[in-house]
PDB file of N, CA and C in Angstrom:
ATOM      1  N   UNK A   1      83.225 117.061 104.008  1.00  0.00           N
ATOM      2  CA  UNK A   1      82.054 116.623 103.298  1.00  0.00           C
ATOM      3  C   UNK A   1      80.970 117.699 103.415  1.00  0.00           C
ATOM      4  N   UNK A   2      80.482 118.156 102.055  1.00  0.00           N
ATOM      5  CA  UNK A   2      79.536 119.061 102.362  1.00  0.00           C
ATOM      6  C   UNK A   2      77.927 117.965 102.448  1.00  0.00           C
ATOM      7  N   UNK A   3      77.409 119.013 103.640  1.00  0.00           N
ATOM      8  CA  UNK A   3      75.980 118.530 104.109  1.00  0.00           C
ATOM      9  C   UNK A   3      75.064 119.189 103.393  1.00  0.00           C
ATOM     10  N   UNK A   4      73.864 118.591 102.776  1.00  0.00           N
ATOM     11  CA  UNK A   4      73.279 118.925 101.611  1.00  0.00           C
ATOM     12  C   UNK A   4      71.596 118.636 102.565  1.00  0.00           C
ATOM     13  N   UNK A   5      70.904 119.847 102.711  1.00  0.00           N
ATOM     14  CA  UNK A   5      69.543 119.324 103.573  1.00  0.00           C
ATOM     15  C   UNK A   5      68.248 118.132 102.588  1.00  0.00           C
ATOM     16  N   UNK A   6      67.502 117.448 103.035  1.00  0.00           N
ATOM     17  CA  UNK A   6      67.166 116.712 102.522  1.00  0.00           C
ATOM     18  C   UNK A   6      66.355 117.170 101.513  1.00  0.00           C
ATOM     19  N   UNK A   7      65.613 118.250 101.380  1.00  0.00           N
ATOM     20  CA  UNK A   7      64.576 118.988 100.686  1.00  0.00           C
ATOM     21  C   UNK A   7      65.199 119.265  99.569  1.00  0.00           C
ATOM     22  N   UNK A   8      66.427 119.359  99.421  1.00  0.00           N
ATOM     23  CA  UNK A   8      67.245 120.059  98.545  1.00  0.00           C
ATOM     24  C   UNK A   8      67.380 118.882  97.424  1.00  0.00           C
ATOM     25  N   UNK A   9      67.730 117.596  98.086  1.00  0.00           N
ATOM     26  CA  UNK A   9      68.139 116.669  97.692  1.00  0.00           C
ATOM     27  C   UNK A   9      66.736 115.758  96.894  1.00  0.00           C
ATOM     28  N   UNK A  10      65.544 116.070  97.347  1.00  0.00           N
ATOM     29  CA  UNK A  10      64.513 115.773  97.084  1.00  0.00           C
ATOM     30  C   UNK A  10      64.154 116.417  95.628  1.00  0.00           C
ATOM     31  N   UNK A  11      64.092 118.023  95.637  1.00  0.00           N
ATOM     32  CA  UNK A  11      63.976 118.855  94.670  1.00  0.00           C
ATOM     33  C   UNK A  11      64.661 118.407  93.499  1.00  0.00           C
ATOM     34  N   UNK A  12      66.092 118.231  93.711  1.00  0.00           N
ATOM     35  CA  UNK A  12      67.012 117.911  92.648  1.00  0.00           C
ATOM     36  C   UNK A  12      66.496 116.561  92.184  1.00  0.00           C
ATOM     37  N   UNK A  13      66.175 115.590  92.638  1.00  0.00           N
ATOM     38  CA  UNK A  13      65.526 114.376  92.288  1.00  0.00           C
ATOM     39  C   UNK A  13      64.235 114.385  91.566  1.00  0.00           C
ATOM     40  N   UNK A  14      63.574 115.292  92.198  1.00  0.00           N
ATOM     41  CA  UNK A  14      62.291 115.666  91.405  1.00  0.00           C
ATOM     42  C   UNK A  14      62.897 116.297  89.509  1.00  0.00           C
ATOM     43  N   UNK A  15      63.271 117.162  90.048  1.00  0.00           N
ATOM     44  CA  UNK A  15      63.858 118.108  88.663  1.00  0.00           C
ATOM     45  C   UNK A  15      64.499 117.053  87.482  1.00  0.00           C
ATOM     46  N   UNK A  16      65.408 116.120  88.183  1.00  0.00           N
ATOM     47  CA  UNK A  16      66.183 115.179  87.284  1.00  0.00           C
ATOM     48  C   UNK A  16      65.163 114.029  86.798  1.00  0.00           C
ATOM     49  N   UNK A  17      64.247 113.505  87.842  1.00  0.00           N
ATOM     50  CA  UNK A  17      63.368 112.612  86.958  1.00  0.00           C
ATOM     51  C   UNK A  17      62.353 113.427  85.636  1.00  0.00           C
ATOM     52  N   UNK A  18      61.986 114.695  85.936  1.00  0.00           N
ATOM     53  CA  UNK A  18      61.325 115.515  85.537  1.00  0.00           C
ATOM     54  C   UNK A  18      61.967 115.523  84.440  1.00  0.00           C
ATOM     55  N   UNK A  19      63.090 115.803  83.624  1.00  0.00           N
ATOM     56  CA  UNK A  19      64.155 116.084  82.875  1.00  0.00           C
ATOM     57  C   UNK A  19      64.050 114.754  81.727  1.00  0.00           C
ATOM     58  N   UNK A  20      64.293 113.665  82.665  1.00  0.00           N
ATOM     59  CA  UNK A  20      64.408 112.391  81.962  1.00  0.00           C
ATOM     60  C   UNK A  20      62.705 111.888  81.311  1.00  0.00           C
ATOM     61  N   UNK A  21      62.307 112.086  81.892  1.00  0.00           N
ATOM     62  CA  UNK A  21      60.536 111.611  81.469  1.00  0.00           C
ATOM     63  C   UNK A  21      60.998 112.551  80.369  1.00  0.00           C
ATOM     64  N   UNK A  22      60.797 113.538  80.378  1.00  0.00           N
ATOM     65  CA  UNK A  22      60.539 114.513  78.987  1.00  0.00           C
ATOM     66  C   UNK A  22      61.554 113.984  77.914  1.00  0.00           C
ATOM     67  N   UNK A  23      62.833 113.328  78.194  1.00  0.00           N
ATOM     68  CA  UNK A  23      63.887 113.236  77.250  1.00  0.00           C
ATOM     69  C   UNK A  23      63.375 112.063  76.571  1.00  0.00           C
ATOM     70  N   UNK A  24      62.562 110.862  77.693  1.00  0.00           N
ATOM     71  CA  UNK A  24      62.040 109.456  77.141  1.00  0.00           C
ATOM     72  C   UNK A  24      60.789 110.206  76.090  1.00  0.00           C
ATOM     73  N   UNK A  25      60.095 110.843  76.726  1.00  0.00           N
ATOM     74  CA  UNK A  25      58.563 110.739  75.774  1.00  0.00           C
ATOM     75  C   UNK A  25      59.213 111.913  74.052  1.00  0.00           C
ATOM     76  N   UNK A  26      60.009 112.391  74.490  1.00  0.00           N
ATOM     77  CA  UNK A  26      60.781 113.425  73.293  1.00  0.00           C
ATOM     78  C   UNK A  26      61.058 112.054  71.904  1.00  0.00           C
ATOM     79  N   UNK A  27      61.794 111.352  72.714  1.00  0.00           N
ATOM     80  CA  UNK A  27      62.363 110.152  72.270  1.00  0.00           C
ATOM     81  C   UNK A  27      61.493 109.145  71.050  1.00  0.00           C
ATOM     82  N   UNK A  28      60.634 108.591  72.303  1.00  0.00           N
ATOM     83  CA  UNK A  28      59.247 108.181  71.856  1.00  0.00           C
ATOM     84  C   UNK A  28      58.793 108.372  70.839  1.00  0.00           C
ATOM     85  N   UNK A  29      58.567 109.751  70.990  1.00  0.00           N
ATOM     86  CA  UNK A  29      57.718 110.444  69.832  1.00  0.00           C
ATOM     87  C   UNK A  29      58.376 110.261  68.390  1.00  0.00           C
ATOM     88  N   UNK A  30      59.982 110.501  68.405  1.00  0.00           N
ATOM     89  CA  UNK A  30      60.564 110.632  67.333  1.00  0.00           C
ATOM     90  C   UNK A  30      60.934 109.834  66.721  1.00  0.00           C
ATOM     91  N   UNK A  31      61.225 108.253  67.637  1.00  0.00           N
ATOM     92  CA  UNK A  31      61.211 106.593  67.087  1.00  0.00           C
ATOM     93  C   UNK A  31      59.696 106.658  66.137  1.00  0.00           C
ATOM     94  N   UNK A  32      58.485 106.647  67.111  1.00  0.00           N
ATOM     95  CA  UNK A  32      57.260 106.126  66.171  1.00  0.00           C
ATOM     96  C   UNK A  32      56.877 107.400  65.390  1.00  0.00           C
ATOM     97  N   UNK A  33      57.150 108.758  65.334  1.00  0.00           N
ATOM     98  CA  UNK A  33      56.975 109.238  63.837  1.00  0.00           C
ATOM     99  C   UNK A  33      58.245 108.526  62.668  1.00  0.00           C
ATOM    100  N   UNK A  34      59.279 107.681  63.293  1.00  0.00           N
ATOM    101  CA  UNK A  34      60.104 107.451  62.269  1.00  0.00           C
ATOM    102  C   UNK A  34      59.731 106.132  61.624  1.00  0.00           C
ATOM    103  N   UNK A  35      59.303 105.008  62.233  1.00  0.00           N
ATOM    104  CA  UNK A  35      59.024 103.758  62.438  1.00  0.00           C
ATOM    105  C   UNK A  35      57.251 103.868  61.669  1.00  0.00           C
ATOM    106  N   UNK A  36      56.623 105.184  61.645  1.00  0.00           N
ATOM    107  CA  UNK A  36      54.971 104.770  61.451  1.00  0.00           C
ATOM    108  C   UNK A  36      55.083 106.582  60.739  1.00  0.00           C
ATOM    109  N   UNK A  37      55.721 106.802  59.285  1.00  0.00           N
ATOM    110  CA  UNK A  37      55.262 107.863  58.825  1.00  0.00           C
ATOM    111  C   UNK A  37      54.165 108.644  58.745  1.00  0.00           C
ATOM    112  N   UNK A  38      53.491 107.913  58.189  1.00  0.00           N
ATOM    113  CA  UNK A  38      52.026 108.140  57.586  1.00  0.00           C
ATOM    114  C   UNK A  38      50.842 108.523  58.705  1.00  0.00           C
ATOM    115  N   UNK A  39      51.166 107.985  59.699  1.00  0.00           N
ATOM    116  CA  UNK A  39      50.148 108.405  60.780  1.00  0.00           C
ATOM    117  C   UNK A  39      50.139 110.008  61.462  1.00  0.00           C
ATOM    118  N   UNK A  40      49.535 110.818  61.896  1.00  0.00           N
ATOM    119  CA  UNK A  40      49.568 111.768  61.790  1.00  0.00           C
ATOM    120  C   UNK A  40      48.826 111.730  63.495  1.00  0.00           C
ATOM    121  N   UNK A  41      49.173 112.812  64.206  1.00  0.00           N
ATOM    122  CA  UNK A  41      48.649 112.600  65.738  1.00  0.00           C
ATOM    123  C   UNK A  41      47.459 113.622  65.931  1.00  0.00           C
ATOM    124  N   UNK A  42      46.208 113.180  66.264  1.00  0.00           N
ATOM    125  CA  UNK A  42      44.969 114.209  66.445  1.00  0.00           C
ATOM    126  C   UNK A  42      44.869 115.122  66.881  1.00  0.00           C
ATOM    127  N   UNK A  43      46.137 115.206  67.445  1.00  0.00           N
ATOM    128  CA  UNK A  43      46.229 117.276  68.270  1.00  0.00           C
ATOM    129  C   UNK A  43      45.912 118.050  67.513  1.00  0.00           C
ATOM    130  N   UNK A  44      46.087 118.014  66.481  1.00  0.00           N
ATOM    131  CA  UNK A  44      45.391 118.797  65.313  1.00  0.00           C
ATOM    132  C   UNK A  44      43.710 119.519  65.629  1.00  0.00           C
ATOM    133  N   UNK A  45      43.412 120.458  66.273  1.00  0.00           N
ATOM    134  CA  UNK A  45      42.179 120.574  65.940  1.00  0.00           C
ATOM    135  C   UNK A  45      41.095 120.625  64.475  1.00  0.00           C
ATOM    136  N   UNK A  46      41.568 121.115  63.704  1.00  0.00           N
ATOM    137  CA  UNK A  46      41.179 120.922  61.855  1.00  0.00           C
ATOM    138  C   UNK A  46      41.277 119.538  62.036  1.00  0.00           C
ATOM    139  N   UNK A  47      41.590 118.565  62.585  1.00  0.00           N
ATOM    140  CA  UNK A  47      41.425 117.017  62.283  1.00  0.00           C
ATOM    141  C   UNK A  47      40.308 116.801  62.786  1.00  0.00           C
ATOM    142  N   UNK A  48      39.977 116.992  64.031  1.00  0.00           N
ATOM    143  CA  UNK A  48      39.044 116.716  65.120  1.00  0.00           C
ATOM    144  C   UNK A  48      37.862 117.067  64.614  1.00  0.00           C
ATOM    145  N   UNK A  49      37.788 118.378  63.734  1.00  0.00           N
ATOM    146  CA  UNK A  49      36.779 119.045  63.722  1.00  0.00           C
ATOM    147  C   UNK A  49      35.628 118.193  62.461  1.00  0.00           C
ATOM    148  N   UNK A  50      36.784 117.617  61.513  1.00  0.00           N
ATOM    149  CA  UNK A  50      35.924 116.927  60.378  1.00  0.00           C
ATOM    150  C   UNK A  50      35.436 115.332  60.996  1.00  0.00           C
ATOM    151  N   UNK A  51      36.020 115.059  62.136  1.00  0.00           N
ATOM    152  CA  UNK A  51      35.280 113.682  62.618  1.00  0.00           C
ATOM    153  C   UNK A  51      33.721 113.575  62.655  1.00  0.00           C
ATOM    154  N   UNK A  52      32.814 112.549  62.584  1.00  0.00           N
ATOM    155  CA  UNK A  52      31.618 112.967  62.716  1.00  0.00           C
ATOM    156  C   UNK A  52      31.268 112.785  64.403  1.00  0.00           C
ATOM    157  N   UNK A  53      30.396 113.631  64.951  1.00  0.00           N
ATOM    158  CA  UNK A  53      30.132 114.352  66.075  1.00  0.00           C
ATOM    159  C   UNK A  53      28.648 112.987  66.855  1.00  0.00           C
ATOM    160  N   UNK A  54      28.852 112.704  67.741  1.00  0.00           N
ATOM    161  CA  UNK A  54      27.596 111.997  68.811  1.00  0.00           C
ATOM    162  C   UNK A  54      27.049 112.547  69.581  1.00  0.00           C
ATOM    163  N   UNK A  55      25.883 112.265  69.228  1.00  0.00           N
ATOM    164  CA  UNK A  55      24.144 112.907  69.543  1.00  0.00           C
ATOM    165  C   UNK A  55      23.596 112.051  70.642  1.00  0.00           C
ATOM    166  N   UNK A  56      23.392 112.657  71.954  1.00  0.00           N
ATOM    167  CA  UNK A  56      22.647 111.718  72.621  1.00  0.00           C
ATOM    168  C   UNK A  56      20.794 111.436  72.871  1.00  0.00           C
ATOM    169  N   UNK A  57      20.496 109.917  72.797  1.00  0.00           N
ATOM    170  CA  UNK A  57      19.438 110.222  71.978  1.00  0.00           C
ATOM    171  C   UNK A  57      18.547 110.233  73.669  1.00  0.00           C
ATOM    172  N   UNK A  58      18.011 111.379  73.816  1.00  0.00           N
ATOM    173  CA  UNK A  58      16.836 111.761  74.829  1.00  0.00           C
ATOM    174  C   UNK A  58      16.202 110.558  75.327  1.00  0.00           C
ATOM    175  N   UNK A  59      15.664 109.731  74.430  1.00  0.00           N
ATOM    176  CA  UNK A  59      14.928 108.803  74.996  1.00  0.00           C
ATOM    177  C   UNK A  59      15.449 107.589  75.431  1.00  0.00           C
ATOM    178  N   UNK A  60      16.303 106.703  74.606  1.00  0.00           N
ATOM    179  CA  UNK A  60      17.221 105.720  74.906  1.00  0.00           C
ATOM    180  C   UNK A  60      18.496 106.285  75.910  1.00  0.00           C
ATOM    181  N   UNK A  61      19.019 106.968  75.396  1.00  0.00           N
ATOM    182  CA  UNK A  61      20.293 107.202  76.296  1.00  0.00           C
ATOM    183  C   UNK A  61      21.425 107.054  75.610  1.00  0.00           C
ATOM    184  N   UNK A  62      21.165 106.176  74.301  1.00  0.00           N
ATOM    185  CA  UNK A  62      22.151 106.035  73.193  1.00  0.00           C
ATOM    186  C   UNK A  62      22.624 106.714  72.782  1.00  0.00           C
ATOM    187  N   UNK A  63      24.088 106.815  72.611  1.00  0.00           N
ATOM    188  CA  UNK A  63      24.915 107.836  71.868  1.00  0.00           C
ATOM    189  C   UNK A  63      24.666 107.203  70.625  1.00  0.00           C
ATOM    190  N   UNK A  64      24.701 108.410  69.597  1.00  0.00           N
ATOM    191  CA  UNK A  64      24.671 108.115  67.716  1.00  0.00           C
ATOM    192  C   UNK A  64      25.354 108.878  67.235  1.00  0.00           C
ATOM    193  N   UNK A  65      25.396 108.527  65.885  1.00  0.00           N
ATOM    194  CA  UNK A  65      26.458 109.346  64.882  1.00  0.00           C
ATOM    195  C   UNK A  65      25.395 110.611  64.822  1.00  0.00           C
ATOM    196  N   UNK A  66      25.688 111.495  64.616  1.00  0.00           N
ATOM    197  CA  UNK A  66      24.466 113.044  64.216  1.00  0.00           C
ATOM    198  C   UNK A  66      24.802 112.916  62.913  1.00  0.00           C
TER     199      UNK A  66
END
């Protein structure tokens, strides 16, 4: 029987959950762009940029549309 130190065994566990998260959220992604076409995800900076922008107002403290 080969003896395998625990660190080793840890690493590889790390690496393999590491592996699988990415394969689920890969996944994810490619169900709800299939399931919800039309929606488009804000990473886009050119998206971000035409949103309208909040002004904080000095005296109240209120955030507003600018």
């Amino acid at each position: 029987m080969l003896a395998v130190p625990p660190v080793v065994v840890a690493v590889l566990g790390a690496v393999g959950a590491t592996a699988l998260a990415r394969l689920v959220v890969k996944e994810w992604r490619r169900i709800n762009a299939e399931l919800h076409p039309g929606q488009a995800s804000m990473s886009d900076a050119g998206e971000r940029d035409s949103l309208p922008k909040l002004k904080r107002d000095p005296q109240t403290g209120v955030y507003r549309v600018d």
